[in-house]
N, C-alpha and C. Protein backbone atom coordinates (compact mmCIF):
# COMPACT_ATOMS: atom_id res chain seq x y z
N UNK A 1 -21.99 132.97 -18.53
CA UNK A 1 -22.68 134.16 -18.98
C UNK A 1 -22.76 134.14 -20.51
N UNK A 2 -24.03 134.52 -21.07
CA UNK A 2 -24.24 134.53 -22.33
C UNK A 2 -23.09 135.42 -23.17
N UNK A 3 -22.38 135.63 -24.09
CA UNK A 3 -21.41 136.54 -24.92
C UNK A 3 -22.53 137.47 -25.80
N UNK A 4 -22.33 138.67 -25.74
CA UNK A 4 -23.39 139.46 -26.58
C UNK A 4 -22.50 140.21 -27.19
N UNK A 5 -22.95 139.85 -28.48
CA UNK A 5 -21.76 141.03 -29.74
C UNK A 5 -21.30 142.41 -29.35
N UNK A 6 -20.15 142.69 -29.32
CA UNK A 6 -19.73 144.38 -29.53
C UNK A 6 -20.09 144.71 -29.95
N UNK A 7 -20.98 146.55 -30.09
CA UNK A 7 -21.43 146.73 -31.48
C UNK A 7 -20.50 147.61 -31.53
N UNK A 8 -20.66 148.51 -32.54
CA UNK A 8 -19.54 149.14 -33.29
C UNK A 8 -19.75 150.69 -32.58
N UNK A 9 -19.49 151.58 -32.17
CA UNK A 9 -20.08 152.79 -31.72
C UNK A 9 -20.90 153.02 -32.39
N UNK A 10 -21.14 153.22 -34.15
CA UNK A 10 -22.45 153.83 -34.90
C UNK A 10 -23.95 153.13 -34.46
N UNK A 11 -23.40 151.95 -34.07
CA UNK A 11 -24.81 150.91 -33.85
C UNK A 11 -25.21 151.13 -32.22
N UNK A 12 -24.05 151.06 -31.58
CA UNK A 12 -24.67 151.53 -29.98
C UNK A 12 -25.07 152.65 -29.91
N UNK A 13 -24.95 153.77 -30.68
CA UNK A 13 -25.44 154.81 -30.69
C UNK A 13 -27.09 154.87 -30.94
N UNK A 14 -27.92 153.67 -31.74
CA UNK A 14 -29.26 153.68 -32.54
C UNK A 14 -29.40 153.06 -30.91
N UNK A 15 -28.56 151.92 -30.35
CA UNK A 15 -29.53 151.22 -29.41
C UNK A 15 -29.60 152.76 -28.33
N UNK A 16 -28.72 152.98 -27.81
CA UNK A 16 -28.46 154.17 -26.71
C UNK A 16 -30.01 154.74 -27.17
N UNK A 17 -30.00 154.87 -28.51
CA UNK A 17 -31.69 155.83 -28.45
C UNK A 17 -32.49 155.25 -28.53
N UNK A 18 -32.89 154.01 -28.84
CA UNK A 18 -33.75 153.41 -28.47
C UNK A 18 -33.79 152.74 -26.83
N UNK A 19 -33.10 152.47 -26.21
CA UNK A 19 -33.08 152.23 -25.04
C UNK A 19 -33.74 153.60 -23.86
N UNK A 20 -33.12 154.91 -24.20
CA UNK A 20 -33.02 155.78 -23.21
C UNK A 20 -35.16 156.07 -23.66
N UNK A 21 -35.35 155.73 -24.98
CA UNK A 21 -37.10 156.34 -25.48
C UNK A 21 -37.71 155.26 -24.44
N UNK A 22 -37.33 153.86 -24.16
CA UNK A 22 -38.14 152.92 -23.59
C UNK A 22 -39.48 152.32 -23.91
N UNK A 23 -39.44 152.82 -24.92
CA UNK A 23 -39.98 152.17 -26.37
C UNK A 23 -39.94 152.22 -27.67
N UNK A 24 -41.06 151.73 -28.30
CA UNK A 24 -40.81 151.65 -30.51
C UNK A 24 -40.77 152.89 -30.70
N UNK A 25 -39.79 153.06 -32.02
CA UNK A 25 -39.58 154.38 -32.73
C UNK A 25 -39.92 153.88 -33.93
N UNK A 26 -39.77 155.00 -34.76
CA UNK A 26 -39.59 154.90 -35.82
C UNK A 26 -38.21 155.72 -36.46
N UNK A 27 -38.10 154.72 -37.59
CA UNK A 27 -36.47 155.33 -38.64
C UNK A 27 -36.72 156.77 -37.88
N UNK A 28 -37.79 157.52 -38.47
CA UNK A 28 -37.67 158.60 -38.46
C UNK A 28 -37.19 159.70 -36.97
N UNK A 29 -38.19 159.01 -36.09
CA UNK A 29 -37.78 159.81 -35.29
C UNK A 29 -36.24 159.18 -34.33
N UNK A 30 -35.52 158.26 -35.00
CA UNK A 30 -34.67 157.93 -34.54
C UNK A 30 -33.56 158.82 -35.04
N UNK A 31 -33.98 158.85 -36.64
CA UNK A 31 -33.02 159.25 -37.13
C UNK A 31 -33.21 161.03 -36.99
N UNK A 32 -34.17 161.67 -36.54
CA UNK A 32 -34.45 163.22 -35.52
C UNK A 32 -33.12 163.28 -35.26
N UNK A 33 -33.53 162.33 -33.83
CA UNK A 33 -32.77 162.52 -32.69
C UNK A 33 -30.81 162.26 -32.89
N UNK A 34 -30.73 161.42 -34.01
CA UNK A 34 -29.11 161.45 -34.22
C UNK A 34 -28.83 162.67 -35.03
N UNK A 35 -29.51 163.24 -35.81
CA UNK A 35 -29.75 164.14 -36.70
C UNK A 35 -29.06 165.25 -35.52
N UNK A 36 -29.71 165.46 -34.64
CA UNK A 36 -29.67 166.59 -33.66
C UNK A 36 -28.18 166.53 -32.88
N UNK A 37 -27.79 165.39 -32.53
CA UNK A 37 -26.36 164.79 -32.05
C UNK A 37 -25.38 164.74 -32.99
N UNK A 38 -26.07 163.97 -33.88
CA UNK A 38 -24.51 163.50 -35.09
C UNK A 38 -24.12 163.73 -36.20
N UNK A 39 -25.57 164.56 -36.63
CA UNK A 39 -25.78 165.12 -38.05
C UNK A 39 -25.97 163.88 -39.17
N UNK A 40 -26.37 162.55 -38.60
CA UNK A 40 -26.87 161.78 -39.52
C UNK A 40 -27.85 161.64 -40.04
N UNK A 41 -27.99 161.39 -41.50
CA UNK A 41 -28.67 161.39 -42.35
C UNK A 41 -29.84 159.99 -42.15
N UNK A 42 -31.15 160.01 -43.12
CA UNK A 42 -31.89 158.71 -42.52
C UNK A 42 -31.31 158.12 -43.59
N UNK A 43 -30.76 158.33 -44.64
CA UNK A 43 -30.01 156.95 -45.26
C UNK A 43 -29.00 155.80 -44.07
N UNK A 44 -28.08 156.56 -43.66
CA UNK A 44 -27.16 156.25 -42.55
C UNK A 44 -27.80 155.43 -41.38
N UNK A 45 -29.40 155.85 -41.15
CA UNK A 45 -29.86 155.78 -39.92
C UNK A 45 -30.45 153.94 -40.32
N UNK A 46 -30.96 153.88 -41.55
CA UNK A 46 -31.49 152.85 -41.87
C UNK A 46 -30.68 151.69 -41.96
N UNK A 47 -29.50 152.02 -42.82
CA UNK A 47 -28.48 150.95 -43.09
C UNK A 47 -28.10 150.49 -41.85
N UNK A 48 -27.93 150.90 -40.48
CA UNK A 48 -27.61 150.76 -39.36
C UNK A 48 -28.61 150.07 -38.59
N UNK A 49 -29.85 150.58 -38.81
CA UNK A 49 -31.36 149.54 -38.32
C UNK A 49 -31.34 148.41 -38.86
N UNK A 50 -30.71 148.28 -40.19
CA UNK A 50 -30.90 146.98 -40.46
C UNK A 50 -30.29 146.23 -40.67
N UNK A 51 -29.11 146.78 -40.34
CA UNK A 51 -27.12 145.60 -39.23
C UNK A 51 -27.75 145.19 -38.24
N UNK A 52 -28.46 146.04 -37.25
CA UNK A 52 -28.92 145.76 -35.96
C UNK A 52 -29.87 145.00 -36.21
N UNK A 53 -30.81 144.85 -36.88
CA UNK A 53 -32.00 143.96 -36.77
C UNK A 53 -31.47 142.13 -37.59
N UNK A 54 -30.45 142.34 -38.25
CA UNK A 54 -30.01 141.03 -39.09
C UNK A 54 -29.44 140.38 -37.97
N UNK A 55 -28.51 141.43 -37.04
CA UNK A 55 -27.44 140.50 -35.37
C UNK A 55 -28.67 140.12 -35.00
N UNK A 56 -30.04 140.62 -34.68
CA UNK A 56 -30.68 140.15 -33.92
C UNK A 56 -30.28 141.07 -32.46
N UNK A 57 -30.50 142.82 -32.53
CA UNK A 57 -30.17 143.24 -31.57
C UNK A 57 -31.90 144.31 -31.49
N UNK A 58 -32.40 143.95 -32.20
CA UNK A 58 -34.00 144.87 -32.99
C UNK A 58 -34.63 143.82 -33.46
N UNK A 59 -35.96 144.72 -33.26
CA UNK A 59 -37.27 143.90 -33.91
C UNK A 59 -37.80 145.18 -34.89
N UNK A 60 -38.62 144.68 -35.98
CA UNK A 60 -38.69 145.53 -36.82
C UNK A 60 -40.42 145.35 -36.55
N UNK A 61 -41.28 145.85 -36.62
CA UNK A 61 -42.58 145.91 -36.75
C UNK A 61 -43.34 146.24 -37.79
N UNK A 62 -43.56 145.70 -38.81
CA UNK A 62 -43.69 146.18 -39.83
C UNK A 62 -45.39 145.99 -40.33
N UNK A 63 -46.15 145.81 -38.86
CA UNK A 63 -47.50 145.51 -38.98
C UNK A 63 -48.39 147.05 -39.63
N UNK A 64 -47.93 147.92 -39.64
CA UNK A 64 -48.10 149.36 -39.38
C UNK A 64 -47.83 150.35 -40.56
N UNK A 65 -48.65 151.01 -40.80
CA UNK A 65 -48.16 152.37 -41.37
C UNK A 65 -46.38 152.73 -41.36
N UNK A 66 -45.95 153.16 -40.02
CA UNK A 66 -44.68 153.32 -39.88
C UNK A 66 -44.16 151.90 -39.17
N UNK A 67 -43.14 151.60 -40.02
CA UNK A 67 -42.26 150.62 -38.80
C UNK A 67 -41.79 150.84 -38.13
N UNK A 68 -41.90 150.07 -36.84
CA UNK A 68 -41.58 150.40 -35.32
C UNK A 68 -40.17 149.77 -35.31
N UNK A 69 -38.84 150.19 -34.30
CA UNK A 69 -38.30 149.80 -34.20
C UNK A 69 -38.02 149.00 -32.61
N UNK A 70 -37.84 148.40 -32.06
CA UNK A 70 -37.67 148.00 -30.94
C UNK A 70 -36.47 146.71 -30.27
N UNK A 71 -35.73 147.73 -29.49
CA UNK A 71 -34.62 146.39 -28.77
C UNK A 71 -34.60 145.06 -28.19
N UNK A 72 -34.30 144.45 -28.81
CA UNK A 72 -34.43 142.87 -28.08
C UNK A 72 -33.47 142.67 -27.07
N UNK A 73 -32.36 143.31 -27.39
CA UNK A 73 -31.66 142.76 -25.90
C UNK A 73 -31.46 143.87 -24.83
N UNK A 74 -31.73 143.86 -23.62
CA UNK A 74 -31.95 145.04 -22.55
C UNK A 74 -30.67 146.22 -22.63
N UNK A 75 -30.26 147.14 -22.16
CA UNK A 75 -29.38 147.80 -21.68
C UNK A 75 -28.05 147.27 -20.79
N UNK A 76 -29.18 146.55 -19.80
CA UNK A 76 -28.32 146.16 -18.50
C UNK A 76 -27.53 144.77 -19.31
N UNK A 77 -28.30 144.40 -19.91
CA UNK A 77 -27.54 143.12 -20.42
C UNK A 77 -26.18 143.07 -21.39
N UNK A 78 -26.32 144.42 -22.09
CA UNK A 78 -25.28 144.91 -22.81
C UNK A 78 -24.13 145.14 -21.71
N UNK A 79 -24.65 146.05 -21.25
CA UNK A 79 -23.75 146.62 -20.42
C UNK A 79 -22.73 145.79 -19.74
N UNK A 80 -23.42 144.73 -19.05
CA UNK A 80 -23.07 143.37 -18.24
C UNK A 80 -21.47 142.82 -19.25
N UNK A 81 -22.27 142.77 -20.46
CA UNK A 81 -21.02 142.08 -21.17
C UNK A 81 -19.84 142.90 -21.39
N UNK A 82 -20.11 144.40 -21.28
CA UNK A 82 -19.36 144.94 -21.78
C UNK A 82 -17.92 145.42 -20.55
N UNK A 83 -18.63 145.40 -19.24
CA UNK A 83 -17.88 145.56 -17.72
C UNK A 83 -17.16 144.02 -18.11
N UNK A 84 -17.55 142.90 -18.58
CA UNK A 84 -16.98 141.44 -18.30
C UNK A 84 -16.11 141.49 -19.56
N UNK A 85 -16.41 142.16 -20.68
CA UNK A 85 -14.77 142.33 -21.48
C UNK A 85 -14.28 142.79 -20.95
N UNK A 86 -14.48 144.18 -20.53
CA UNK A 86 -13.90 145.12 -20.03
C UNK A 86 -12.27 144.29 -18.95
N UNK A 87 -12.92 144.04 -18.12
CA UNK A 87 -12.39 143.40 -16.68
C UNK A 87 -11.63 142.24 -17.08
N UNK A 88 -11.89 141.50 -18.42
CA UNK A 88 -10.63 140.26 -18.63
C UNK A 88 -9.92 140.62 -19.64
N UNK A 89 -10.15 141.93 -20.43
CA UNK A 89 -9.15 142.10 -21.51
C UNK A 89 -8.23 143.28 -20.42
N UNK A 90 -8.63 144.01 -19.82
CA UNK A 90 -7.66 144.57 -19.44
C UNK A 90 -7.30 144.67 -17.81
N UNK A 91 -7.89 143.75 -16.62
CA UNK A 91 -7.58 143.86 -15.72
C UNK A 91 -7.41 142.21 -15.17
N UNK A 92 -7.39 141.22 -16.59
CA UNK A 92 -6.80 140.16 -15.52
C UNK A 92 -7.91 139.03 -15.61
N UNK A 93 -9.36 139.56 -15.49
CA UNK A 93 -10.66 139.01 -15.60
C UNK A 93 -10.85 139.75 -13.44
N UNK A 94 -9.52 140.29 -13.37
CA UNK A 94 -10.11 140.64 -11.59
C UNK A 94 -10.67 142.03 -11.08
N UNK A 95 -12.22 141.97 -10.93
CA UNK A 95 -12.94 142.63 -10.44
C UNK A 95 -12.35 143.76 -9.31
N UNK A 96 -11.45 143.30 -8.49
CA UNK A 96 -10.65 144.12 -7.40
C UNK A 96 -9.79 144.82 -8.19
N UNK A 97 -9.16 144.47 -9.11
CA UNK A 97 -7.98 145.37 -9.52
C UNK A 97 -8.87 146.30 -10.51
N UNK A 98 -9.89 146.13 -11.06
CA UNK A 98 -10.21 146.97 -12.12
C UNK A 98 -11.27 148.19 -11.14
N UNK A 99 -11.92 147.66 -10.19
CA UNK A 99 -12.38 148.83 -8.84
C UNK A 99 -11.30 149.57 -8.73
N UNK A 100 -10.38 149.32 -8.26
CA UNK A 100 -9.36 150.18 -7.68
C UNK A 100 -8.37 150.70 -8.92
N UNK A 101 -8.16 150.36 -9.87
CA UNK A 101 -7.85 151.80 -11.68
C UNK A 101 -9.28 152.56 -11.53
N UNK A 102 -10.17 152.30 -11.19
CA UNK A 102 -11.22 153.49 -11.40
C UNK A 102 -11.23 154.32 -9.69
N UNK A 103 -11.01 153.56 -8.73
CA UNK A 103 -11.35 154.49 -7.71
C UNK A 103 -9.64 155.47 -8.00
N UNK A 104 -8.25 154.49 -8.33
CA UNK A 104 -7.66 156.01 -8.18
C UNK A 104 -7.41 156.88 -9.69
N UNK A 105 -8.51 156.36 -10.30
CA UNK A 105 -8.36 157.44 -11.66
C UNK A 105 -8.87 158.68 -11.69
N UNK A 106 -8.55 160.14 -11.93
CA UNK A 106 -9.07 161.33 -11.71
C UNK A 106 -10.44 161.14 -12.13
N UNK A 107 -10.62 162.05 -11.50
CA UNK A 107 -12.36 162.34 -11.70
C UNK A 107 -13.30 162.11 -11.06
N UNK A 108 -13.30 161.49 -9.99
CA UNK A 108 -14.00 161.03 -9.00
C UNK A 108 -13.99 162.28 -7.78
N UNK A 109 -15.18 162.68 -7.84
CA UNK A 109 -15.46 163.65 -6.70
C UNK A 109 -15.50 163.11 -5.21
N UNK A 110 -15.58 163.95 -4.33
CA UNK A 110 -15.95 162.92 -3.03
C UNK A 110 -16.93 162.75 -2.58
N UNK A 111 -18.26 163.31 -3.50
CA UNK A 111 -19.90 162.63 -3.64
C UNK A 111 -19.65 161.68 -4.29
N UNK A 112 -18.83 161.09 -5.37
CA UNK A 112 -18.72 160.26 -6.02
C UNK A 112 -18.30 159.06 -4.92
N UNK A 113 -16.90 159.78 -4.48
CA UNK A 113 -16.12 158.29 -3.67
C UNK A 113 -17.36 158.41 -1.94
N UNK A 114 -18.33 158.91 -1.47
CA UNK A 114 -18.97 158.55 -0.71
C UNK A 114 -19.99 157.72 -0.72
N UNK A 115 -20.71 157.51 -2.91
CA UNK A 115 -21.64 156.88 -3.11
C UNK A 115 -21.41 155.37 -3.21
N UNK A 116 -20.14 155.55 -3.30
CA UNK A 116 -19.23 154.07 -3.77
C UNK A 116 -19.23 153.52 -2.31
N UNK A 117 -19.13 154.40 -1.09
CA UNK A 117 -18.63 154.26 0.19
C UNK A 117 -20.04 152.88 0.61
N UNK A 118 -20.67 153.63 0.12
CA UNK A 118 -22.32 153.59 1.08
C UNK A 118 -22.72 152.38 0.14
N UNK A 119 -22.82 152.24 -1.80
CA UNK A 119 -22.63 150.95 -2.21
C UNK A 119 -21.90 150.15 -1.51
N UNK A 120 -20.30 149.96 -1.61
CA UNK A 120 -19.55 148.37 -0.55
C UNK A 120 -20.07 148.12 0.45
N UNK A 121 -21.11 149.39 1.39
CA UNK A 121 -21.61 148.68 3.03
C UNK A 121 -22.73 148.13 2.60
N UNK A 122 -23.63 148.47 1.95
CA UNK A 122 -24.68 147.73 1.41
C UNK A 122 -24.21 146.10 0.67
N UNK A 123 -23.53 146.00 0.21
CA UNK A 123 -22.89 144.86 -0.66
C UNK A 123 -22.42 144.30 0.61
N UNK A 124 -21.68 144.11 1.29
CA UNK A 124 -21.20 143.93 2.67
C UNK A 124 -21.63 143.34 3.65
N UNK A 125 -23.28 144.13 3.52
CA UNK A 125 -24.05 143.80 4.56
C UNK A 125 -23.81 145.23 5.96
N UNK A 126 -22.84 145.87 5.97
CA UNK A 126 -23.13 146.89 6.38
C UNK A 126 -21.26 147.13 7.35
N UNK A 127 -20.72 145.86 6.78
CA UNK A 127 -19.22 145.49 7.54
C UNK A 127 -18.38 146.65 7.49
């Protein structure tokens, strides 16, 4: 599996909004929308667009009036890496033991533990 950088929370925070828009922004209305959450400033918002765009985690569009911002690497793909640290820094690298710290960790409703039910029979095949 490919290794995809940690980002730092300030930087997953720009992708989180660019990911959830599902397309190009701009500084500006990126930096709206943290504005409204985090109270960041577009100085803050920029210096951070352009950590992200140097990793190579953004494309900058700069064909345009406003520059567009846009994610190069997916959500799911982040995510992917981040369940696969997750699971070898703290459960071993084993998938079974790190299921079962979340199924008996509070918080799980029993719509929750029935959706999980009905995921394993599907995964399963229906066993």
């Amino acid at each position: 599996m490919k290794t995809i950088e940690r980002l730092p929370e300030s930087e997953l925070e720009i992708m989180l909004t660019l990911w959830h828009r599902g397309g190009p922004m701009t500084a500006g209305e990126i930096t709206k929308k943290l504005l409204e959450s985090h109270g960041w400033k577009a100085s803050t918002v920029h210096v951070l667009l352009e950590r992200l765009s140097e990793r190579g985690f953004v494309s900058c569009d700069k064909s345009g009036y406003k520059h567009l911002f846009s994610p190069l690497i997916k959500e799911s793909e982040y995510r992917k890496g981040e369940e696969h640290t997750m699971m070898h820094r703290f459960f071993g690298g084993s998938a079974k033991n790190m299921i079962a710290s979340l199924l008996n960790a509070d918080g799980l409703s029993d719509e929750d533990l029935e959706e999980l039910a009905v995921m394993l029979k599907k995964k399963t095949g229906g066993k």
